[in-house]
C-alpha atoms as a PDB file:
ATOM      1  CA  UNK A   1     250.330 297.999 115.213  1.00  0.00           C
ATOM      2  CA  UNK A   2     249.927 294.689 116.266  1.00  0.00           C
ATOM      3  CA  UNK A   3     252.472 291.657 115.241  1.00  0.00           C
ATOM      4  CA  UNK A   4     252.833 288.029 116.326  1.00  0.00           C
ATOM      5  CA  UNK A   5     256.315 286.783 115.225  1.00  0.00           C
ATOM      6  CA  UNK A   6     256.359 282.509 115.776  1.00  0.00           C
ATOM      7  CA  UNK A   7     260.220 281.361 115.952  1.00  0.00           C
ATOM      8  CA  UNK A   8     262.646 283.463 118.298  1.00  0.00           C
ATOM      9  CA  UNK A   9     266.035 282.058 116.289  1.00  0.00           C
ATOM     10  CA  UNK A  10     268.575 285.023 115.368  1.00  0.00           C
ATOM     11  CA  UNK A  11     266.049 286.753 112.674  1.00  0.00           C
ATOM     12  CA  UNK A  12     262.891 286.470 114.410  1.00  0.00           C
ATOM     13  CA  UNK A  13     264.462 287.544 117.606  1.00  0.00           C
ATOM     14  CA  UNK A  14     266.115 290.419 115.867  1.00  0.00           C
ATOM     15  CA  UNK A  15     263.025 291.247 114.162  1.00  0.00           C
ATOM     16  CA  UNK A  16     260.453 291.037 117.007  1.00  0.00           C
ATOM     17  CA  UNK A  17     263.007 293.029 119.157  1.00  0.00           C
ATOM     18  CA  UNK A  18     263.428 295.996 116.313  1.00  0.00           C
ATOM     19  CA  UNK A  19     259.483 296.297 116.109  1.00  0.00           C
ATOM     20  CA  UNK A  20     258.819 296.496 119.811  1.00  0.00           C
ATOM     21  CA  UNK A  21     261.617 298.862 119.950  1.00  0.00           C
ATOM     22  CA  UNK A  22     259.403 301.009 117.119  1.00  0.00           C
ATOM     23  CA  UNK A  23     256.387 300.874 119.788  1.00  0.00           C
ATOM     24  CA  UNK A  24     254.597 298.461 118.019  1.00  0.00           C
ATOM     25  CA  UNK A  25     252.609 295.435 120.205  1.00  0.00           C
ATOM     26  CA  UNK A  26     254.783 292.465 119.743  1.00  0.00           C
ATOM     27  CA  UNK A  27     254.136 288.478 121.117  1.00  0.00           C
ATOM     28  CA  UNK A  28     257.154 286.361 120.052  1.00  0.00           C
ATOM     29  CA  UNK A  29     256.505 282.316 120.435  1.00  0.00           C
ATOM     30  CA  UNK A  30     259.194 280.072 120.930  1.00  0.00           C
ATOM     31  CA  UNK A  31     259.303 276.386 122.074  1.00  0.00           C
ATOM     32  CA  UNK A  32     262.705 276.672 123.720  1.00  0.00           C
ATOM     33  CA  UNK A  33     261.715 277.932 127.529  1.00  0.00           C
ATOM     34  CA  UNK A  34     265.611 279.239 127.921  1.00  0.00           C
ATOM     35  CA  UNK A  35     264.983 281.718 124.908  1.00  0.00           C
ATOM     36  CA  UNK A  36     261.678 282.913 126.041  1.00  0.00           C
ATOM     37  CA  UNK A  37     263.903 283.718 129.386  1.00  0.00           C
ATOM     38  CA  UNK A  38     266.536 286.136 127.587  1.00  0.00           C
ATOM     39  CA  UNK A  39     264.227 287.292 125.540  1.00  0.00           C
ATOM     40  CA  UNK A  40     261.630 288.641 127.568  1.00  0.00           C
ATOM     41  CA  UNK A  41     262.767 291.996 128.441  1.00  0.00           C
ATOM     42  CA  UNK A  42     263.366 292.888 124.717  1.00  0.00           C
ATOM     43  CA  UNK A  43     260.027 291.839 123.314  1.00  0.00           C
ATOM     44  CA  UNK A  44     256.355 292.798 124.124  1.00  0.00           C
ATOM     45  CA  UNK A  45     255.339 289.575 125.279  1.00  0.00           C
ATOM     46  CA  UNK A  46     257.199 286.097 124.926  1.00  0.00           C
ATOM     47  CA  UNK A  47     255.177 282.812 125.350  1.00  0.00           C
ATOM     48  CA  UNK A  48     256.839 279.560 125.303  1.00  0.00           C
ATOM     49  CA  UNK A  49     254.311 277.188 123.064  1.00  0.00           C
ATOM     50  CA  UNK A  50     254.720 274.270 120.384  1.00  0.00           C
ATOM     51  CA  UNK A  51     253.969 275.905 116.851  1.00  0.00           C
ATOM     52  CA  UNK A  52     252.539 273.205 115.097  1.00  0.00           C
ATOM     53  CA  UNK A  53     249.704 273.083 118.106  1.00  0.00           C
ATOM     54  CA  UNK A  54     246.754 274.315 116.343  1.00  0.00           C
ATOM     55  CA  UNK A  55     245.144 274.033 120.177  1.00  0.00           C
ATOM     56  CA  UNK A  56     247.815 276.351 121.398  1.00  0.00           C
ATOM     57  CA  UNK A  57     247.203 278.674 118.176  1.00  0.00           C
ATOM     58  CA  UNK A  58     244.075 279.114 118.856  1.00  0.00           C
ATOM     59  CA  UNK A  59     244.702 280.685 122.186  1.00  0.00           C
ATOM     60  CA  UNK A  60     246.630 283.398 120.455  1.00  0.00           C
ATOM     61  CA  UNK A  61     244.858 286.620 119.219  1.00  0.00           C
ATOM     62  CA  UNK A  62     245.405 286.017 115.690  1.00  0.00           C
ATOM     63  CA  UNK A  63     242.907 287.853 114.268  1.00  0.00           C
ATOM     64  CA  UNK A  64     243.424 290.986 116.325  1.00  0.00           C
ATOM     65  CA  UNK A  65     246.940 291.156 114.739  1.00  0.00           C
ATOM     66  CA  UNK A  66     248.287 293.170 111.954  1.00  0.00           C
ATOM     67  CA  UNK A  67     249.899 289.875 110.696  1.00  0.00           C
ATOM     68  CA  UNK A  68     251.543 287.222 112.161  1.00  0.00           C
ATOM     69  CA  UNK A  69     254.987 286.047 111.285  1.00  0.00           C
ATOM     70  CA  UNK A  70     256.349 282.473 110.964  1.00  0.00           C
ATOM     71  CA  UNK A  71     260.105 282.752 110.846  1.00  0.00           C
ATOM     72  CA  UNK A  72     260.927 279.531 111.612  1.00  0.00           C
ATOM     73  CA  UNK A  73     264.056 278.489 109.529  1.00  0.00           C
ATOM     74  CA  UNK A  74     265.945 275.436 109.505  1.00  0.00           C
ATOM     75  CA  UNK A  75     263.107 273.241 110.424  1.00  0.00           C
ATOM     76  CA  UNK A  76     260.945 273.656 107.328  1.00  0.00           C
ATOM     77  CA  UNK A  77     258.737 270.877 108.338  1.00  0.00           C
ATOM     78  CA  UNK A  78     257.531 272.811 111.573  1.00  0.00           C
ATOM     79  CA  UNK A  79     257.408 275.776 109.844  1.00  0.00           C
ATOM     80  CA  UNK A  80     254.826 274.761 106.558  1.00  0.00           C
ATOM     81  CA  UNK A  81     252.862 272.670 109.458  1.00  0.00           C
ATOM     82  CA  UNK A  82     252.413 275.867 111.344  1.00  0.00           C
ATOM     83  CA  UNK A  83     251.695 278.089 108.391  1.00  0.00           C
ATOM     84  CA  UNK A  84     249.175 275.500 107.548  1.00  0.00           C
ATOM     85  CA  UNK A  85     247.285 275.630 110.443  1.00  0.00           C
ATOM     86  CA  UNK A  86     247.290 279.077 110.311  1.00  0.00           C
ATOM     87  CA  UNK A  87     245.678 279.505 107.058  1.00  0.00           C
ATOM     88  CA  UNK A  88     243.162 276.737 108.671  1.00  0.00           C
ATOM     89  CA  UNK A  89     242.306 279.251 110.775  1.00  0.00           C
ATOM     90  CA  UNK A  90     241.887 282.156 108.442  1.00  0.00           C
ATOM     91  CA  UNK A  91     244.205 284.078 109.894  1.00  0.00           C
ATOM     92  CA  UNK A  92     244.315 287.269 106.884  1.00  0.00           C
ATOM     93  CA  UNK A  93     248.022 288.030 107.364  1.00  0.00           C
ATOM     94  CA  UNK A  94     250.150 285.709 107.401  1.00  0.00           C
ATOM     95  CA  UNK A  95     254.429 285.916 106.106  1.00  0.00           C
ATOM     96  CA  UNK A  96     256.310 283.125 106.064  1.00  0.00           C
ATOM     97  CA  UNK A  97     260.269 282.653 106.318  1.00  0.00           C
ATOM     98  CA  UNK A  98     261.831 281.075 102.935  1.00  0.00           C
ATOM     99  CA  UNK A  99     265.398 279.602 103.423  1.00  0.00           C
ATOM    100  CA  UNK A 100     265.349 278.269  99.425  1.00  0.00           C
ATOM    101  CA  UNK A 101     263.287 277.864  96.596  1.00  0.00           C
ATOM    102  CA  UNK A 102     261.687 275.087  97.369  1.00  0.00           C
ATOM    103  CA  UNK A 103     260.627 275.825 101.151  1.00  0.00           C
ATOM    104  CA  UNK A 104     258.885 278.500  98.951  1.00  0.00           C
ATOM    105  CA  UNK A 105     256.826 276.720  95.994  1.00  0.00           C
ATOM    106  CA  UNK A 106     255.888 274.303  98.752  1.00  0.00           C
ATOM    107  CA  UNK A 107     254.311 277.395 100.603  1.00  0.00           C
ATOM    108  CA  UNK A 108     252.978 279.114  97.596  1.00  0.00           C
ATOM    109  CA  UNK A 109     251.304 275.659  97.254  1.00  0.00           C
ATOM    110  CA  UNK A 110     249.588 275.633 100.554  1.00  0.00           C
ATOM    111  CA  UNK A 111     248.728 279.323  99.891  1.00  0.00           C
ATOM    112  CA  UNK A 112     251.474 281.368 101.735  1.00  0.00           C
ATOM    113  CA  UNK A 113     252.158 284.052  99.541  1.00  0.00           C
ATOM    114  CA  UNK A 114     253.767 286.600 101.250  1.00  0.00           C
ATOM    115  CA  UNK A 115     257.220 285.527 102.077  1.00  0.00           C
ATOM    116  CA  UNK A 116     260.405 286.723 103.357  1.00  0.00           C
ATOM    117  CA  UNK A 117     264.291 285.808 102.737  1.00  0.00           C
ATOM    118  CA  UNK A 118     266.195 287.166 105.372  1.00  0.00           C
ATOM    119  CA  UNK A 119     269.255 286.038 103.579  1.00  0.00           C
ATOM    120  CA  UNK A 120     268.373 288.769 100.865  1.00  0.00           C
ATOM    121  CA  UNK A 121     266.423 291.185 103.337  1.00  0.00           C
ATOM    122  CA  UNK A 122     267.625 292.984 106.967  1.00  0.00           C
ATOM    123  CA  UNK A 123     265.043 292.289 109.655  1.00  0.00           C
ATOM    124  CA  UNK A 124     264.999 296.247 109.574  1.00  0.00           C
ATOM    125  CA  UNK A 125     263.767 296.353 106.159  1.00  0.00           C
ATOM    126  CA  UNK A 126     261.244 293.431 106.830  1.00  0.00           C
ATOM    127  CA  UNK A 127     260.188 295.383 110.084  1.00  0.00           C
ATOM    128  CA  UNK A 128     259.721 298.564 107.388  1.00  0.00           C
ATOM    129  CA  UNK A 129     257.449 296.613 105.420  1.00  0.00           C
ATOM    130  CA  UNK A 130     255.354 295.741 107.753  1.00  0.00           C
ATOM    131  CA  UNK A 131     254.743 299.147 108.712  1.00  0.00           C
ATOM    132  CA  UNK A 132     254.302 301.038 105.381  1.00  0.00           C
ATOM    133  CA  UNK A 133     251.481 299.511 103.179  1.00  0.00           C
ATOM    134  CA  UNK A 134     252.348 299.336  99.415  1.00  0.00           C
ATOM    135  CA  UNK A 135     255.769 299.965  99.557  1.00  0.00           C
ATOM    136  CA  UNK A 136     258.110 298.648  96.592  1.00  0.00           C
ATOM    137  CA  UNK A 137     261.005 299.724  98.019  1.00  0.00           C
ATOM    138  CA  UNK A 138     262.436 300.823 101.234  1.00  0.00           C
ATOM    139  CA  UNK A 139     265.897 302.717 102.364  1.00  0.00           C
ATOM    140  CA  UNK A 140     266.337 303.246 105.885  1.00  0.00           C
ATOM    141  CA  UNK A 141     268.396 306.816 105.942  1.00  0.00           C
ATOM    142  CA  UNK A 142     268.446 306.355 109.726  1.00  0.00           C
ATOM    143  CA  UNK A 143     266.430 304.987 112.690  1.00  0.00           C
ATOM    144  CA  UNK A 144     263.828 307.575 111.903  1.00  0.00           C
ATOM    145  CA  UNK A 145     264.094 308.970 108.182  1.00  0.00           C
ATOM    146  CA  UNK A 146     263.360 306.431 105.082  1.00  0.00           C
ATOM    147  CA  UNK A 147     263.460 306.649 101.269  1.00  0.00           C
ATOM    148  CA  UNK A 148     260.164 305.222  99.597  1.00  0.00           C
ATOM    149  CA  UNK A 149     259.067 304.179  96.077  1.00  0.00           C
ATOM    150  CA  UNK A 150     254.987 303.688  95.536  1.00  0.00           C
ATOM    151  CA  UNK A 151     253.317 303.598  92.740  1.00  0.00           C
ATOM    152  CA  UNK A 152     251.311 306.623  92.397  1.00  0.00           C
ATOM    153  CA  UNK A 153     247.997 306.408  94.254  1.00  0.00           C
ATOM    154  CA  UNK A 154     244.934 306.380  91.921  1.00  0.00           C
ATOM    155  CA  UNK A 155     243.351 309.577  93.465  1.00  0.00           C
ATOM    156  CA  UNK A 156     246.400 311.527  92.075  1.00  0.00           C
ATOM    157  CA  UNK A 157     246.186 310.232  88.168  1.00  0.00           C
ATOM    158  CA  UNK A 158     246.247 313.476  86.244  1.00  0.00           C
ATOM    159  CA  UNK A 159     246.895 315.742  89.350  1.00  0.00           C
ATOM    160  CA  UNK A 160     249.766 317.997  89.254  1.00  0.00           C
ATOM    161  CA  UNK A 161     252.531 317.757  92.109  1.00  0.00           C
ATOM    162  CA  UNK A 162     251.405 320.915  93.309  1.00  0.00           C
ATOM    163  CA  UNK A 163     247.922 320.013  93.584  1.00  0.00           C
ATOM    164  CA  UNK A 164     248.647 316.688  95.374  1.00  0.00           C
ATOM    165  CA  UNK A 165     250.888 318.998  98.146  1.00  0.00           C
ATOM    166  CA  UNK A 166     252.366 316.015  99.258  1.00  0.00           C
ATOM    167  CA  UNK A 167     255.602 318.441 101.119  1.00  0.00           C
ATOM    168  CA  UNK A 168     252.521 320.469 103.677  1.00  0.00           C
ATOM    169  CA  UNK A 169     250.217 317.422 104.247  1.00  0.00           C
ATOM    170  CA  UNK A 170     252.404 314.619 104.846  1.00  0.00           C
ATOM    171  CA  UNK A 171     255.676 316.312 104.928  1.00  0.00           C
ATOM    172  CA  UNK A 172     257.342 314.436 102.307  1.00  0.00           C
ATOM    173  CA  UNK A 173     259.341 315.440  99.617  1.00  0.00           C
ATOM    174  CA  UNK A 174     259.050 313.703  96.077  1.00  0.00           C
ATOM    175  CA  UNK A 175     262.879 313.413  94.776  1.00  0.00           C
ATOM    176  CA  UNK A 176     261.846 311.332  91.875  1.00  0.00           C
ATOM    177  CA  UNK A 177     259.221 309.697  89.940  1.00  0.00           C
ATOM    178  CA  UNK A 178     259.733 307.128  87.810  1.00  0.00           C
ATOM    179  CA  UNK A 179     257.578 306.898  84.158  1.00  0.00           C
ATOM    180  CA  UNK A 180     257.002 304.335  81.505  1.00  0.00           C
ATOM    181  CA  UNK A 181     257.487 305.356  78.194  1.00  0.00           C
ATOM    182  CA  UNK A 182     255.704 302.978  75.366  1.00  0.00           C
ATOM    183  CA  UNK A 183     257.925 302.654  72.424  1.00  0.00           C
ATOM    184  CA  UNK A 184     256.017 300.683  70.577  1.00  0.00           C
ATOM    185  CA  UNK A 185     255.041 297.019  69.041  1.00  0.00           C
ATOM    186  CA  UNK A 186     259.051 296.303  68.591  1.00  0.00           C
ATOM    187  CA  UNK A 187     260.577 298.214  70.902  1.00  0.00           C
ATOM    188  CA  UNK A 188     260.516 297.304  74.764  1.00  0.00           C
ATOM    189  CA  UNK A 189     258.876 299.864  77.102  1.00  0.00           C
ATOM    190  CA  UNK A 190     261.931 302.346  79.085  1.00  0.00           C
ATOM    191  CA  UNK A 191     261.400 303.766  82.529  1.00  0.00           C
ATOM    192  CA  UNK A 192     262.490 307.960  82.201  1.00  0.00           C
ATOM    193  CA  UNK A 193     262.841 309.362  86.045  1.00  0.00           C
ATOM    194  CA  UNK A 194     262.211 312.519  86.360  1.00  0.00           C
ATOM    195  CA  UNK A 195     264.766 313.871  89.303  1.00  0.00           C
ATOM    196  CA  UNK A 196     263.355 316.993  91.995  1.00  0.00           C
ATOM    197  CA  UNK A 197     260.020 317.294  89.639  1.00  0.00           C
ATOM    198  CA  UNK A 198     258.501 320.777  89.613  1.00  0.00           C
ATOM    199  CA  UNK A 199     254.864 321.341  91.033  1.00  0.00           C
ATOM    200  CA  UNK A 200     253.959 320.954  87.182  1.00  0.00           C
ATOM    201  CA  UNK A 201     254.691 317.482  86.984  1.00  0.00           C
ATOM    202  CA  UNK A 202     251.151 315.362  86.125  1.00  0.00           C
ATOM    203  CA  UNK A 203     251.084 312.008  87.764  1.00  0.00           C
ATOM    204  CA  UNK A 204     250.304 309.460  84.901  1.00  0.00           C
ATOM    205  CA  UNK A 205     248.731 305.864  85.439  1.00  0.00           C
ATOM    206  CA  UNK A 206     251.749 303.223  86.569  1.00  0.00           C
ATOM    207  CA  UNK A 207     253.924 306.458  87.837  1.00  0.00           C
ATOM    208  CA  UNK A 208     256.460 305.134  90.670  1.00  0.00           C
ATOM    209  CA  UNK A 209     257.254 308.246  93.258  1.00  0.00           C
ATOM    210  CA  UNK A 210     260.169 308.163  95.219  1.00  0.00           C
ATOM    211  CA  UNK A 211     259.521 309.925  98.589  1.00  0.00           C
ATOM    212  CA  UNK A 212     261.873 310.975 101.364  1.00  0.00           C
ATOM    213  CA  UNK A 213     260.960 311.524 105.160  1.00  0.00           C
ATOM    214  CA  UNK A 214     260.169 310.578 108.531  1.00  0.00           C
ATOM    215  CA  UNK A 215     258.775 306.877 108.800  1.00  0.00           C
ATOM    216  CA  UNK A 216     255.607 307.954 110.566  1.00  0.00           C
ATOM    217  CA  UNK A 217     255.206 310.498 108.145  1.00  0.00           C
ATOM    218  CA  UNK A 218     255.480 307.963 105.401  1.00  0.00           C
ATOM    219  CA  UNK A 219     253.315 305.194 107.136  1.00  0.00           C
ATOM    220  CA  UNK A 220     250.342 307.923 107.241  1.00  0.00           C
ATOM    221  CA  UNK A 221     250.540 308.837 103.237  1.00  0.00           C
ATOM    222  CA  UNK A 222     250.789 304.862 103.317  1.00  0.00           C
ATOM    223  CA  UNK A 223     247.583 305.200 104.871  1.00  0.00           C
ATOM    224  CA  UNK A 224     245.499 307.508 103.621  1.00  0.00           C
END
């Protein structure tokens, strides 16, 4: 995969240097020429360049990315200029770094919805996010082992666990799912999880499975 990550401060540093480390193509921009220079044999590529340049912004490949990452933080007014011109551009992925409340309404309002808080969220969980589509939930075991919540793909509505052989194709096992139960017009709706279900188990519209295994493993059921 493909990532452009603008704003090489402690996050975006950390999290451009843990994808590149996961083989994924990484350019990190920074204005600051000294931290393009210590960063440069950690990331992909490092380019020194203005952010809020929508000249220089064009020169990047933004639309041969995966998605492209502002995490600038303390300046917020660098960091909704540069989100700005990048949804000028029509760039289709685009995550922007929240540091409150506010520095997010003001980007919901200029159409950033996809944000991050590092504050609340590891750059390795961030960097897991970006690899494993759909997601609700990640748990890094270890570098190369994850635990997964999705809700239950629509090809597998009314399948049984055995049927959807999840363990031989993708080499996952399911250690939960999670269910709604309606209770009725007074009575608010309870999740039941259902721990190690048998191959009998029927997935049911709004299931959540829980899956453990390998992240690559994971990132192709993400795919399929």
């Amino acid at each position: 995969m493909k990532f452009i990550v603008i704003g090489l401060g402690y996050f975006g540093a950390t999290l451009a240097t843990r994808l590149t480390e996961q083989g994924h193509e990484v350019i990190g921009i920074d204005k600051r020429y000294e931290r393009i220079d210590e960063l440069k044999n950690q990331i992909s590529n490092v380019m020194e360049m203005e952010a809020t340049n929508e000249s220089a912004l064009k020169t990047l490949p933004l639309n041969d990315t995966d998605a492209v990452i502002v995490a600038i933080g303390e300046d917020i007014g660098s960091s909704i200029l540069s989100l700005s011109i990048l949804k000028k551009l029509g760039v289709k992925n685009i995550i922007g770094r929240i540091i409150s409340p506010i520095h997010k309404n003001i980007l919901n309002q200029i159409g950033i919805e996809n944000t991050i808080h590092p504050e609340s969220q590891t750059a390795m969980q961030i960097s897991l996010q970006l690899q494993i589509k759909n997601a609700l939930k990640i748990t890094e075991i270890d570098d190369t082992n994850v635990i997964v919540e999705f809700k239950v793909p629509q090809k597998y509505i009314t399948h049984t666990l055995e049927t959807a052989n999840l363990s031989s194709r993708f080499k996952l096992r399911v250690i939960a799912v999670k269910s709604q139960e309606k209770k009725g017009l007074l009575s608010r709706d309870q999740v039941r999880t259902t721990l190690m279900p048998d191959g009998t188990y029927i997935f049911r519209e709004n299931d959540i499975i829980v899956l453990a295994g390998a992240l690559d493993d994971m990132k192709r059921f993400a795919a399929d």
